[in-house]
C-alpha atoms as a PDB file:
ATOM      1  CA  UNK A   1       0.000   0.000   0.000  1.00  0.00           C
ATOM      2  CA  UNK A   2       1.584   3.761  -0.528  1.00  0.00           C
ATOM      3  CA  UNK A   3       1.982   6.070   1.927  1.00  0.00           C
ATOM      4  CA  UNK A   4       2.672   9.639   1.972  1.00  0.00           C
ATOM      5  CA  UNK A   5       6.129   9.178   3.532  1.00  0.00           C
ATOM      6  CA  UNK A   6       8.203   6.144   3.785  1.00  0.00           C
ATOM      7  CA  UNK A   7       8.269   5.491   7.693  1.00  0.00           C
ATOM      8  CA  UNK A   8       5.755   5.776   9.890  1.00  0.00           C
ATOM      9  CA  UNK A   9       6.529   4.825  13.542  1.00  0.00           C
ATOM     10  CA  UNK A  10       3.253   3.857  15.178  1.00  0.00           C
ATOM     11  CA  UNK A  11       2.761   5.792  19.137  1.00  0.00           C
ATOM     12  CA  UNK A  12       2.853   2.241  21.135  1.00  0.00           C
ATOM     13  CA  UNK A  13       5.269   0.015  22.962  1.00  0.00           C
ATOM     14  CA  UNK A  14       5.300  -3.630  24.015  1.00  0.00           C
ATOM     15  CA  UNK A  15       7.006  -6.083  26.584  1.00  0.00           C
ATOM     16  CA  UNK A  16      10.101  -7.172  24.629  1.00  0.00           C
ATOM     17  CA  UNK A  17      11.468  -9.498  27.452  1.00  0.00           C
ATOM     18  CA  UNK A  18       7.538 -11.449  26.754  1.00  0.00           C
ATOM     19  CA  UNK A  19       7.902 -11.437  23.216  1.00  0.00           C
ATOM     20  CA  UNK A  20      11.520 -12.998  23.295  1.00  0.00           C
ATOM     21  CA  UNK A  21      10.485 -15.472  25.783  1.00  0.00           C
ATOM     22  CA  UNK A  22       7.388 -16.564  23.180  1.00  0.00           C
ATOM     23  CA  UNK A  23       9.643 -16.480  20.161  1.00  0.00           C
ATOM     24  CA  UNK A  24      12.680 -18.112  22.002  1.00  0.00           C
ATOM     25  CA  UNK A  25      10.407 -21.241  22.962  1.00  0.00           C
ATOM     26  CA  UNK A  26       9.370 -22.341  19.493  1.00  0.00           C
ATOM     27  CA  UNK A  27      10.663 -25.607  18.485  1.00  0.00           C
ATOM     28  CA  UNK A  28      13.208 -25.300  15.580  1.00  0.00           C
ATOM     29  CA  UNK A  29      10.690 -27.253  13.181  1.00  0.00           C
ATOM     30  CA  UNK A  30       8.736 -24.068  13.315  1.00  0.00           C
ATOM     31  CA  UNK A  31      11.098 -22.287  11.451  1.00  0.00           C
ATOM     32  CA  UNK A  32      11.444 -22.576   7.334  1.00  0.00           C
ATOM     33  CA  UNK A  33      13.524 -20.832   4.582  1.00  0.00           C
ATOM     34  CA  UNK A  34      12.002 -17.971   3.111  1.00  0.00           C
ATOM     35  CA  UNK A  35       9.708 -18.901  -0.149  1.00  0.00           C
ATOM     36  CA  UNK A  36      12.047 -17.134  -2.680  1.00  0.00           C
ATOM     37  CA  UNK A  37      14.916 -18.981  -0.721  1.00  0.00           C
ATOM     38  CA  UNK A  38      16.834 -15.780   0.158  1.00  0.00           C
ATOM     39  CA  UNK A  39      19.815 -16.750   2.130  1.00  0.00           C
ATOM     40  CA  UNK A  40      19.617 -16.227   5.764  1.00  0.00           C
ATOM     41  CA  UNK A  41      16.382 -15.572   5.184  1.00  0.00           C
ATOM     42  CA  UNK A  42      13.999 -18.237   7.359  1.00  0.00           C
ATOM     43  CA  UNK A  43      10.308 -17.483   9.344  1.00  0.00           C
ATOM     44  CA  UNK A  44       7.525 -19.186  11.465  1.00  0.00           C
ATOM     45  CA  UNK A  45       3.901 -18.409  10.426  1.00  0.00           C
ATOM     46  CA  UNK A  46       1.568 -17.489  12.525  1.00  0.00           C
ATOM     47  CA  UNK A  47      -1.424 -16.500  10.563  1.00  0.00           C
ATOM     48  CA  UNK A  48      -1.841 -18.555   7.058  1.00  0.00           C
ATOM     49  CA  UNK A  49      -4.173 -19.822   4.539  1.00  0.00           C
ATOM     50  CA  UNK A  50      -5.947 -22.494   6.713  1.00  0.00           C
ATOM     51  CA  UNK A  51      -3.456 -22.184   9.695  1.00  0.00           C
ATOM     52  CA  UNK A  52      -1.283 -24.521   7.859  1.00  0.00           C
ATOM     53  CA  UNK A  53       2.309 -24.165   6.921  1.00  0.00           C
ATOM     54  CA  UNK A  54       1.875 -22.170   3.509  1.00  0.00           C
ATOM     55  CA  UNK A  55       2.626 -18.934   2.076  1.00  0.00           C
ATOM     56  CA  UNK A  56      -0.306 -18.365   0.384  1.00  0.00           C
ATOM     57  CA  UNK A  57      -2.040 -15.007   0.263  1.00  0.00           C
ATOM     58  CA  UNK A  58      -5.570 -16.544  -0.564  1.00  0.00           C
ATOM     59  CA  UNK A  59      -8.156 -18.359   1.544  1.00  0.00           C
ATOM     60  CA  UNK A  60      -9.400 -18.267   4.878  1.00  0.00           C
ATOM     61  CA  UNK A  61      -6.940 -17.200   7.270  1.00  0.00           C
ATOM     62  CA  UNK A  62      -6.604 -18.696  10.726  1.00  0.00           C
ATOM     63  CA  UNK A  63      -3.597 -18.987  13.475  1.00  0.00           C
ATOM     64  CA  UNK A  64      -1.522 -21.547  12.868  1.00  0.00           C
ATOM     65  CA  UNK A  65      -0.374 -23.930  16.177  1.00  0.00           C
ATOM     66  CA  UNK A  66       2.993 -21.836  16.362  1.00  0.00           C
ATOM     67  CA  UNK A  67       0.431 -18.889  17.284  1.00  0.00           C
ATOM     68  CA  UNK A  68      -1.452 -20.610  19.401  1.00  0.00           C
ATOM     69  CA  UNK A  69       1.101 -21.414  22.203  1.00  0.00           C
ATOM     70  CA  UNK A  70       2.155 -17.399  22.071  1.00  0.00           C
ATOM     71  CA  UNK A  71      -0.208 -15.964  24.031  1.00  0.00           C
ATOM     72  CA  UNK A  72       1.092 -12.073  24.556  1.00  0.00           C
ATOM     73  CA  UNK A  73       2.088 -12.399  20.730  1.00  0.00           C
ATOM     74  CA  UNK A  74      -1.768 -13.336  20.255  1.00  0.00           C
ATOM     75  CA  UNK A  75      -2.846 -10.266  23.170  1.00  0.00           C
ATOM     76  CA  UNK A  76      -0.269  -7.618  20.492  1.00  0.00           C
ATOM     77  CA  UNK A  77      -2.200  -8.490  17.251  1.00  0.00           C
ATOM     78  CA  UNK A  78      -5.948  -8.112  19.052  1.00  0.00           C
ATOM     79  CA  UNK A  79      -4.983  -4.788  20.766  1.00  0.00           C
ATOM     80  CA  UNK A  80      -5.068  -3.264  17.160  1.00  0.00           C
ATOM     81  CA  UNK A  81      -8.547  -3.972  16.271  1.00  0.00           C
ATOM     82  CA  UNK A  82      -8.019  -4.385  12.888  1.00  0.00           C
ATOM     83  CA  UNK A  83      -8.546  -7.693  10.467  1.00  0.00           C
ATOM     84  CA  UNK A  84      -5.024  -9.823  10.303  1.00  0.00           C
ATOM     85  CA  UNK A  85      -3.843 -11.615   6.417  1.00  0.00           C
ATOM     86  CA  UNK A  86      -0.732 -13.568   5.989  1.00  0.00           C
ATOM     87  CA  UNK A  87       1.504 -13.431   8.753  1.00  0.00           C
ATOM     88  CA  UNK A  88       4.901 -14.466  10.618  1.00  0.00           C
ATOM     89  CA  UNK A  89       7.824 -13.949  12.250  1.00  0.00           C
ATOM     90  CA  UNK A  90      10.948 -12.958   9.751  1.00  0.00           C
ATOM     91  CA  UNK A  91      14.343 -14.105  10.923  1.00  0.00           C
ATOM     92  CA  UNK A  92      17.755 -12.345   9.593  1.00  0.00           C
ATOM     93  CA  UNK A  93      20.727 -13.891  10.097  1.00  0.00           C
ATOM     94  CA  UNK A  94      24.044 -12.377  10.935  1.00  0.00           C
ATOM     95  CA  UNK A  95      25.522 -10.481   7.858  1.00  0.00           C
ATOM     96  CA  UNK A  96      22.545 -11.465   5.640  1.00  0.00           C
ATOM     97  CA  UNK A  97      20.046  -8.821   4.105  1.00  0.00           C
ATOM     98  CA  UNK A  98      16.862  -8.891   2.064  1.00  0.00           C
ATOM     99  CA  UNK A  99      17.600  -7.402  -1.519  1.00  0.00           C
ATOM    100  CA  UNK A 100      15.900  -4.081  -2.594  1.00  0.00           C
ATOM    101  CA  UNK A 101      12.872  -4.639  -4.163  1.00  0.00           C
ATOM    102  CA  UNK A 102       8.959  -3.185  -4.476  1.00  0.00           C
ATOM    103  CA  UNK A 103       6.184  -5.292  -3.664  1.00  0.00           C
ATOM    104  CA  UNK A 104       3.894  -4.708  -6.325  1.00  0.00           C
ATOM    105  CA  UNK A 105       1.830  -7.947  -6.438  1.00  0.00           C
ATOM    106  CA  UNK A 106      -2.065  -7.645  -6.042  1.00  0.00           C
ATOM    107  CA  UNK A 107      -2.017  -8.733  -2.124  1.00  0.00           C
ATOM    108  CA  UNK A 108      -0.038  -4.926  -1.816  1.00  0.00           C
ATOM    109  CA  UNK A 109      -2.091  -3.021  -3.451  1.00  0.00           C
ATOM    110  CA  UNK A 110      -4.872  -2.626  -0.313  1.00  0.00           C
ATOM    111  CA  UNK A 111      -2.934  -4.360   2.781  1.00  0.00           C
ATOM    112  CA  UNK A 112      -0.105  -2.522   4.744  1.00  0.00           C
ATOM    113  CA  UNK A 113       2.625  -4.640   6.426  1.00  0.00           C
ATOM    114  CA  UNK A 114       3.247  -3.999  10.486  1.00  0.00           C
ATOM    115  CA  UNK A 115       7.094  -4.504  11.954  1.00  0.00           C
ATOM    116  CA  UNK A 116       7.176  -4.953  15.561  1.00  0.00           C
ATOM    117  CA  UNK A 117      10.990  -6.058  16.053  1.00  0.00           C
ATOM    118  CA  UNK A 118      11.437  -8.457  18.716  1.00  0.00           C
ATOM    119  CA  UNK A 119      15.398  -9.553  18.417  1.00  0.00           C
ATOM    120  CA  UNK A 120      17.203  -6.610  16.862  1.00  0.00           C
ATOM    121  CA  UNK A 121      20.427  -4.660  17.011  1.00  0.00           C
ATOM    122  CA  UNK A 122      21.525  -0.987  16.226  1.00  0.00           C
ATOM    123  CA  UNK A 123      23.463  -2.598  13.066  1.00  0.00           C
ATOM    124  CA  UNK A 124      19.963  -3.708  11.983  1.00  0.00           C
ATOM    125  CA  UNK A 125      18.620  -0.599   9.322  1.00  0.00           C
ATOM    126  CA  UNK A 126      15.669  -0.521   7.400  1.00  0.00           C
ATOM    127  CA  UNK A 127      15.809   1.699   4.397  1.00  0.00           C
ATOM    128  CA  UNK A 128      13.364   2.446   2.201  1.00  0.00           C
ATOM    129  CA  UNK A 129      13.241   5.202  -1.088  1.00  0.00           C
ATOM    130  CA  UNK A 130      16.554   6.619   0.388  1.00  0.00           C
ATOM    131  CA  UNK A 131      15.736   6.936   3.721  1.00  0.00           C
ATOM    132  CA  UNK A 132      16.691   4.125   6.848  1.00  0.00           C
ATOM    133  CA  UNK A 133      15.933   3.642  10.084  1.00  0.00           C
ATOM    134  CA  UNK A 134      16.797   1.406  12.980  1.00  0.00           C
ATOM    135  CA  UNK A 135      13.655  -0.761  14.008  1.00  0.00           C
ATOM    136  CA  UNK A 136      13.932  -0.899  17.717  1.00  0.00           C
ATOM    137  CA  UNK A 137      13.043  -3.807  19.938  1.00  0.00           C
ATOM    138  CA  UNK A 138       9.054  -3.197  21.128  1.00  0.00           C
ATOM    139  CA  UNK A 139       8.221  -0.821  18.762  1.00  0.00           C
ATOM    140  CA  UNK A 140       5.788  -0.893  15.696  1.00  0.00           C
ATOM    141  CA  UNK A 141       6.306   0.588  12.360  1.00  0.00           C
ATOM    142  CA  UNK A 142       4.658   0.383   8.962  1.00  0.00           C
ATOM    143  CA  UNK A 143       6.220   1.635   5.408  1.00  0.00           C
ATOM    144  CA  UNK A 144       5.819   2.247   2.130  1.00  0.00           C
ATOM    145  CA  UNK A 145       6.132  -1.281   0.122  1.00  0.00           C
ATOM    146  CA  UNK A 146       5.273  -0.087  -3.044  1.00  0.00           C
ATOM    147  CA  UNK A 147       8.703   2.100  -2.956  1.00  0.00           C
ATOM    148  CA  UNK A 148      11.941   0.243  -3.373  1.00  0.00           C
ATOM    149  CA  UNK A 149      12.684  -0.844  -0.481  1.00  0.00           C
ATOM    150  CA  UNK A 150      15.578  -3.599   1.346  1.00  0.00           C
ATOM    151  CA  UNK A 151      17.163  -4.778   4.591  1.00  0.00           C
ATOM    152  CA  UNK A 152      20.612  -5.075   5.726  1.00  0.00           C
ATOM    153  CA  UNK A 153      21.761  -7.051   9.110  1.00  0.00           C
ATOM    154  CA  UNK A 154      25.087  -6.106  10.104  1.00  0.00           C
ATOM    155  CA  UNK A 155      25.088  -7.359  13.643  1.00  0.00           C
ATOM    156  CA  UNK A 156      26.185 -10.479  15.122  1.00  0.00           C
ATOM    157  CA  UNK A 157      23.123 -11.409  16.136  1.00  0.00           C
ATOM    158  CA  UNK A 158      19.920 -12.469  14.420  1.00  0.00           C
ATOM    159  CA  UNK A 159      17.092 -10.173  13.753  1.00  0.00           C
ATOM    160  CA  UNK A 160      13.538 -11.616  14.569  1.00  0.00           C
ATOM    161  CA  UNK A 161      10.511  -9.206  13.650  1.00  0.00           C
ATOM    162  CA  UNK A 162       6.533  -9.992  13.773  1.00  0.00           C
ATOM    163  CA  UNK A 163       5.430  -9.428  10.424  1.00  0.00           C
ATOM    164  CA  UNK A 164       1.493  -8.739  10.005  1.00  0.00           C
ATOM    165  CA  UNK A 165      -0.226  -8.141   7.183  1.00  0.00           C
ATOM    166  CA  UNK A 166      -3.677  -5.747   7.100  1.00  0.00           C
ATOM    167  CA  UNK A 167      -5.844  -3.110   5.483  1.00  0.00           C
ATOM    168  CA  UNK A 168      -6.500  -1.581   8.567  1.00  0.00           C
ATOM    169  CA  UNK A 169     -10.107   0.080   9.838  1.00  0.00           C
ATOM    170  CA  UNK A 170     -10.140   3.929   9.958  1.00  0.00           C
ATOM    171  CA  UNK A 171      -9.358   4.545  13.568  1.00  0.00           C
ATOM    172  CA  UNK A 172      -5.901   2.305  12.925  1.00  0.00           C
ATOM    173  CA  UNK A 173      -4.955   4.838  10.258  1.00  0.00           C
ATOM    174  CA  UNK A 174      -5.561   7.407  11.999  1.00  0.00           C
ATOM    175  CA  UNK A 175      -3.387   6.004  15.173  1.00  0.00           C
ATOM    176  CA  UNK A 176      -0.579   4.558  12.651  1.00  0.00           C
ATOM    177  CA  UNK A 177      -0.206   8.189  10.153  1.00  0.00           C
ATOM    178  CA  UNK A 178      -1.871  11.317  12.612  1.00  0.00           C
ATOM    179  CA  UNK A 179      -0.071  13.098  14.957  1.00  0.00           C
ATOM    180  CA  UNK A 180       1.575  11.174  18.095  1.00  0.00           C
ATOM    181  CA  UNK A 181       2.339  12.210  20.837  1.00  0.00           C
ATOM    182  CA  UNK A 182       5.802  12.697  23.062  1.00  0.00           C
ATOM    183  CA  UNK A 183       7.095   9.161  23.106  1.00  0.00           C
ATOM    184  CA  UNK A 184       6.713   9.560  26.770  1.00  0.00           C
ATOM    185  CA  UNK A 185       2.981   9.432  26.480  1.00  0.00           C
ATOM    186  CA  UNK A 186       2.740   6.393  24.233  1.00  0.00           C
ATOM    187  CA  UNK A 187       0.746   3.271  25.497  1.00  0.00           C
ATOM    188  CA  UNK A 188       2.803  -0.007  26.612  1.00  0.00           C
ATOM    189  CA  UNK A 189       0.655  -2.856  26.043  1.00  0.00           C
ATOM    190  CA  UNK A 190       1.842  -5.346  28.850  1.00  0.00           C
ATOM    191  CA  UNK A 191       0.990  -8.925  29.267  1.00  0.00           C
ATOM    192  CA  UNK A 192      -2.498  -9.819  30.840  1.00  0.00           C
ATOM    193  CA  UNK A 193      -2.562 -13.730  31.690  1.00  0.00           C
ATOM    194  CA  UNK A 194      -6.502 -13.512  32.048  1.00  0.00           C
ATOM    195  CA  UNK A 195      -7.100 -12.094  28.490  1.00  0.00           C
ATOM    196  CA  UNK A 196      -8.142 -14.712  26.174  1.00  0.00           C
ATOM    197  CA  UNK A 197      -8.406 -11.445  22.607  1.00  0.00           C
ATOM    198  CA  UNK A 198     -10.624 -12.571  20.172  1.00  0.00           C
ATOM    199  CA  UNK A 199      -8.246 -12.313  17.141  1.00  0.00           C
ATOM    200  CA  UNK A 200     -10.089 -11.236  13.580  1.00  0.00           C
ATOM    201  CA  UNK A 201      -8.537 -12.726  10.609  1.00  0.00           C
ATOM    202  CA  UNK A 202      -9.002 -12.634   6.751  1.00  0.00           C
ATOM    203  CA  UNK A 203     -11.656 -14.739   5.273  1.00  0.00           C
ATOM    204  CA  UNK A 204     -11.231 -15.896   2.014  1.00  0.00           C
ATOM    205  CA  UNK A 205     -11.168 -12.462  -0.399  1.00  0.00           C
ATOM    206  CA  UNK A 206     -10.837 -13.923  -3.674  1.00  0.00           C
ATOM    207  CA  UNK A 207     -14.041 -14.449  -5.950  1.00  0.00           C
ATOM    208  CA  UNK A 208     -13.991 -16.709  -9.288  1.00  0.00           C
ATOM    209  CA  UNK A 209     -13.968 -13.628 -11.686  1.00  0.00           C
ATOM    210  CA  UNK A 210     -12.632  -9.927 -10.036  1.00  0.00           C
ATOM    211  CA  UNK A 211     -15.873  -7.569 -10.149  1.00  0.00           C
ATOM    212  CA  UNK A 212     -15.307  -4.899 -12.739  1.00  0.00           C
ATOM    213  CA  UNK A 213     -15.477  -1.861  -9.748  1.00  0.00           C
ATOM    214  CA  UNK A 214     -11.933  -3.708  -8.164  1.00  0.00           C
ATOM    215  CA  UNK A 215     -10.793  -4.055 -12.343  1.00  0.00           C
ATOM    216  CA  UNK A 216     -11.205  -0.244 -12.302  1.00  0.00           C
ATOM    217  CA  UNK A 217      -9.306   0.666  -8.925  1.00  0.00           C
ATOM    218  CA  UNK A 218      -6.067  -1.444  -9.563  1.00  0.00           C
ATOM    219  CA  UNK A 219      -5.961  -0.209 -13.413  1.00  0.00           C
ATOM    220  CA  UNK A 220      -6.427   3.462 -12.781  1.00  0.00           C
ATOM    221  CA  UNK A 221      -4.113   2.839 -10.497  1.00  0.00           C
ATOM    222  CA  UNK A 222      -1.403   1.305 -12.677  1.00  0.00           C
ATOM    223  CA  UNK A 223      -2.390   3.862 -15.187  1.00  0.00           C
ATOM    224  CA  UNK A 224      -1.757   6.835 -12.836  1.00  0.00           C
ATOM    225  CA  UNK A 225       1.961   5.275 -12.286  1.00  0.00           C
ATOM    226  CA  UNK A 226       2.531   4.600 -15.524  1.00  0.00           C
ATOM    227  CA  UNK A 227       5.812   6.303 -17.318  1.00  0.00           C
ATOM    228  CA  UNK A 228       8.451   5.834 -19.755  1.00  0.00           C
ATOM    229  CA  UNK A 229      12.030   4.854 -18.818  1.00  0.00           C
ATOM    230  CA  UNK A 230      13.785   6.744 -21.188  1.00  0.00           C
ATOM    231  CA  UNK A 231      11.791  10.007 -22.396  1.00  0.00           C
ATOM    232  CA  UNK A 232      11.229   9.551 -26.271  1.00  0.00           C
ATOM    233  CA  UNK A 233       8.221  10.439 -28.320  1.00  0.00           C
ATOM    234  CA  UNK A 234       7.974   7.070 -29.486  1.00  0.00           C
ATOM    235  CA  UNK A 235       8.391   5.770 -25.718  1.00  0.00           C
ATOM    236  CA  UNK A 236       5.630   8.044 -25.022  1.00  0.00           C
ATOM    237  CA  UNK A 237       3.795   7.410 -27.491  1.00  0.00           C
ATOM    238  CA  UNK A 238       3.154   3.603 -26.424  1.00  0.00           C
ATOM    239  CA  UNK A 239       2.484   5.034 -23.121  1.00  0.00           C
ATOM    240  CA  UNK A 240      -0.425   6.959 -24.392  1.00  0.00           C
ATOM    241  CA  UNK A 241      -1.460   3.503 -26.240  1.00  0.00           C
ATOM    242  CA  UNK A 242      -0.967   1.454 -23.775  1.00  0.00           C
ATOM    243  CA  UNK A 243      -2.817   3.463 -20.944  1.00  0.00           C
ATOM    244  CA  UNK A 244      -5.997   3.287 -24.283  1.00  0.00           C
ATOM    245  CA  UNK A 245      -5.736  -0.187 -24.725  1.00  0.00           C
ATOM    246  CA  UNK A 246      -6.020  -0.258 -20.369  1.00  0.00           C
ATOM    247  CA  UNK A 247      -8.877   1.820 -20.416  1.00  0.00           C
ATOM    248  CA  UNK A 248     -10.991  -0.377 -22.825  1.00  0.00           C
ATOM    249  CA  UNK A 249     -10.247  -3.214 -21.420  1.00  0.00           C
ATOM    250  CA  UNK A 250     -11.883  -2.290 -18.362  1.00  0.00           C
ATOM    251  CA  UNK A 251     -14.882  -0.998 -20.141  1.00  0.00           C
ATOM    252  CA  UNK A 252     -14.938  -4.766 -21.979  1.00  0.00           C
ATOM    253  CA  UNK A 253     -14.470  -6.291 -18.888  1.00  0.00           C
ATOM    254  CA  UNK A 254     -17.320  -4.262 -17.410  1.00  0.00           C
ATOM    255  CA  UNK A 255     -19.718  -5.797 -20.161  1.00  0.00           C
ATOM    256  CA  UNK A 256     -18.446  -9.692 -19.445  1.00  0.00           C
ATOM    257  CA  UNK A 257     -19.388  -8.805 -15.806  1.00  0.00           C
ATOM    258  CA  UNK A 258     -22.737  -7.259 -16.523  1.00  0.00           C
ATOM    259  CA  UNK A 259     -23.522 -10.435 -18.642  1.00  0.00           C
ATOM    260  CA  UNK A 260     -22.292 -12.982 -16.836  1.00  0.00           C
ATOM    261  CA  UNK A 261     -21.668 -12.133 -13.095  1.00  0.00           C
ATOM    262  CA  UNK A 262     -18.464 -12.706 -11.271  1.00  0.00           C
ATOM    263  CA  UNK A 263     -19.321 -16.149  -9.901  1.00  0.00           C
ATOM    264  CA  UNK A 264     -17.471 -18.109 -12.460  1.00  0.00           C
ATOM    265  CA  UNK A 265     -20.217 -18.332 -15.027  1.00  0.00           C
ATOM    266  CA  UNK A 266     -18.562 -17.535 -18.590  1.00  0.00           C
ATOM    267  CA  UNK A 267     -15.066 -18.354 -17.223  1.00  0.00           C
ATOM    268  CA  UNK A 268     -13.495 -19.023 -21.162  1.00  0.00           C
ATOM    269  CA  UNK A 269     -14.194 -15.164 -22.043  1.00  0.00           C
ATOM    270  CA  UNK A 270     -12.976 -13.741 -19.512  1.00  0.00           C
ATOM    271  CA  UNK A 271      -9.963 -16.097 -19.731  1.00  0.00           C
ATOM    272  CA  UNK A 272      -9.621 -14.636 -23.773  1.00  0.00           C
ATOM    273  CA  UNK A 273     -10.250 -11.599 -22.925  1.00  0.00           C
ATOM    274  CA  UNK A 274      -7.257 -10.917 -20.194  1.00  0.00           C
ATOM    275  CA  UNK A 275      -5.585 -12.833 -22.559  1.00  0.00           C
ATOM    276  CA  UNK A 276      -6.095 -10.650 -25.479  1.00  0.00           C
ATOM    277  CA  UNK A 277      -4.841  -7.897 -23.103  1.00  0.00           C
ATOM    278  CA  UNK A 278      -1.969  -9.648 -22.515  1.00  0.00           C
ATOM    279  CA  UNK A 279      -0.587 -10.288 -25.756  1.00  0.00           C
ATOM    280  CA  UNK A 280      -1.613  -6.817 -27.045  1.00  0.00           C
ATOM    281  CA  UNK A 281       0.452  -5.219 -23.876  1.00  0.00           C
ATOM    282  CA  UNK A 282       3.623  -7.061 -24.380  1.00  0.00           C
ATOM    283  CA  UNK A 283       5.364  -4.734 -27.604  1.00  0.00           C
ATOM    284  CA  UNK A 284       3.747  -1.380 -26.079  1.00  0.00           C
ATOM    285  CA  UNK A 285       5.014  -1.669 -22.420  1.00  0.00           C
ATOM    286  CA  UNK A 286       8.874  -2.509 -23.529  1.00  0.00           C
ATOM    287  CA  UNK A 287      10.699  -0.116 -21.975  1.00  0.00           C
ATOM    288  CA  UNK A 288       7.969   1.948 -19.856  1.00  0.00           C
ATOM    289  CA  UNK A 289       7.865   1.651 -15.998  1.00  0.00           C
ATOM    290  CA  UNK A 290       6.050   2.630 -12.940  1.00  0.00           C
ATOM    291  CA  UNK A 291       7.056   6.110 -11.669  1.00  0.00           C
ATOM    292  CA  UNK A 292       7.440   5.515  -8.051  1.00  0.00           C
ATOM    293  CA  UNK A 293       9.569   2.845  -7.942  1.00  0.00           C
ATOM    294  CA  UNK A 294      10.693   1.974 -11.909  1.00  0.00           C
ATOM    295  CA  UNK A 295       9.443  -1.498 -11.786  1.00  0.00           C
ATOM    296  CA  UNK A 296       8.513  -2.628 -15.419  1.00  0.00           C
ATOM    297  CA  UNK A 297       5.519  -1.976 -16.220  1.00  0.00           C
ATOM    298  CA  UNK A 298       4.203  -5.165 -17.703  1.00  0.00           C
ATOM    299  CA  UNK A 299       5.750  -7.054 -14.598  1.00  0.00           C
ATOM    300  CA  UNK A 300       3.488  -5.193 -12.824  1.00  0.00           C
ATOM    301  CA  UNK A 301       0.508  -5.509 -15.067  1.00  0.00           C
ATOM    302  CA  UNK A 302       0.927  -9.175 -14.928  1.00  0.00           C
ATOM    303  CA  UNK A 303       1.617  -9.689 -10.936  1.00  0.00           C
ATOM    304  CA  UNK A 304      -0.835  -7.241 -10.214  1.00  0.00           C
ATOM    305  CA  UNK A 305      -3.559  -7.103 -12.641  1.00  0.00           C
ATOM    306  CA  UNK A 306      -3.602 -10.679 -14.946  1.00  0.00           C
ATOM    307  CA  UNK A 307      -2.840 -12.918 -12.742  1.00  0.00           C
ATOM    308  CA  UNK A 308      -5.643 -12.260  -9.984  1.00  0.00           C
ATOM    309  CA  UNK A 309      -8.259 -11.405 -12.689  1.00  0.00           C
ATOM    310  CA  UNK A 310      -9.811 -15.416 -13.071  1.00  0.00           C
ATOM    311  CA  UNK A 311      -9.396 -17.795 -10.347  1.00  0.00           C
ATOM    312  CA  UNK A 312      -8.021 -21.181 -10.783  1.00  0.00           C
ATOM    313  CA  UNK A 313     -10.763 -24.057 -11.193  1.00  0.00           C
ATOM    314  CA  UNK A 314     -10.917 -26.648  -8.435  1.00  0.00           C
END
């Protein structure tokens, strides 16, 4: 999700001696390498798709056993009131980073990702469209994803962080972007051993065929980022094409919708019809890019836009 500045630290505190206890009594089985297989990258899930051990942004999302024996980690995520998705606890080890990147699939375009660091070190930084910080232990932070963005671990030590993924509710964004107060007014959320939260997670958001309204937000939305990498008129000029050929595709995908509904009924046309897009995109968008963070723009057309538009059968 984008944000009007790359860090914002959010005006609330937690027990970090709790939260290392929780963390430092999982087994080591609940630990696995990162999905892309970045080294020294590793995590434990705590909210997934079915509370089972999968990286999968879609289906209903539930704690996983790992989350159940944490308690106070459980007591953190219900004190913000908001609706969790996918997440975990992210594990750096010594000397190892995460390479700069911009998260730019469809799962980012309406869900912002919460750091609470729970093992960290000064040598730990953050940095994000040019600017870093240090995470500290107990704190919470969100950031700008859709920027370019990367980690770097230069302790000796391991970095843990809880990792939670959300759209947020209205008062949240309003506690996470307004104006805080002096640090020495902020809230610390301490352990209660008689709260039992009721934690809200994601149901499952995906629908056979995307409705033409959420069509319209993310292409606007790609079409409003949409640039050219080096500045020619014929760069532009497929630009200009390419944000056409965007435009009536949502009005065509509008009409499949109004005939057919988006519960999977007429599946093959709207299969021919983001395919069509597809294969009319590919010679325009060579060489264009997104503005914010130069990621190509039929990358992002594809990760964000073709590959959510028809769900899989079965």
């Amino acid at each position: 999700m984008r944000l009007s500045q790359p860090f914002f630290q959010l005006p609330v505190l937690f027990d970090v001696a709790r939260l290392q206890a929780e963390v430092a009594a999982l087994p080591a089985q609940a630990w696995a390498p990162h999905p892309d297989r970045l080294p020294g990258n590793s995590a434990a899930l705590l909210i997934s798709a079915g509370g089972g051990e999968t990286d999968s942004v879609y289906g209903q999302m539930l704690s996983t056993p790992w989350l159940a024996g944490m308690p106070y980690l459980r007591q953190v995520l219900a004190g913000f009131g908001v609706v969790w998705s996918r997440s975990r606890l992210m594990r750096l080890a010594p000397g190892s980073g995460v390479p700069e990147h911009a998260d730019i699939n469809y799962h980012w375009h309406t869900r912002v990702r919460v750091h609470i660091p729970i093992i960290t070190s000064p040598l730990v930084r953050f940095h994000c469209d040019g600017q870093d910080v240090h995470m500290a232990a107990g704190e919470a932070w969100i950031f700008d994803n859709w920027r370019p963005h990367h980690v770097e671990n230069r302790a000796s030590v391991e970095r843990i962080h809880l990792v939670a993924d959300t759209t947020g509710t209205a008062a949240f964004w309003q506690f996470a972007c307004g104006q805080a107060p002096p640090r020495a007014q902020w809230r610390t959320v301490t352990w209660d051993p008689a709260g039992s939260p009721n934690l809200l997670t994601e149901g499952d958001q995906r629908t056979p065929v995307m409705p033409s309204a959420e069509v319209q937000l993310v292409i606007d939305d790609l079409r409003a980022e949409l640039t050219v990498a080096t500045d020619t008129a014929e760069a532009k000029a497929r630009a200009a094409r390419l944000s056409l050929l965007l435009e009536s595709f949502v009005l065509d995908w509008r009409q499949l919708c109004a005939l057919h509904g988006v519960g999977g009924r007429g599946r093959p046309e709207f299969l021919r019809l983001a395919g069509a897009l597809h294969q009319a995109a590919k010679p325009l968008a060579a060489g264009l890019v997104m503005r914010t963070n130069k990621a190509s723009a039929l990358l992002v057309l594809e990760k964000r836009v073709l590959q959510h538009l028809v769900a899989d059968e079965g």
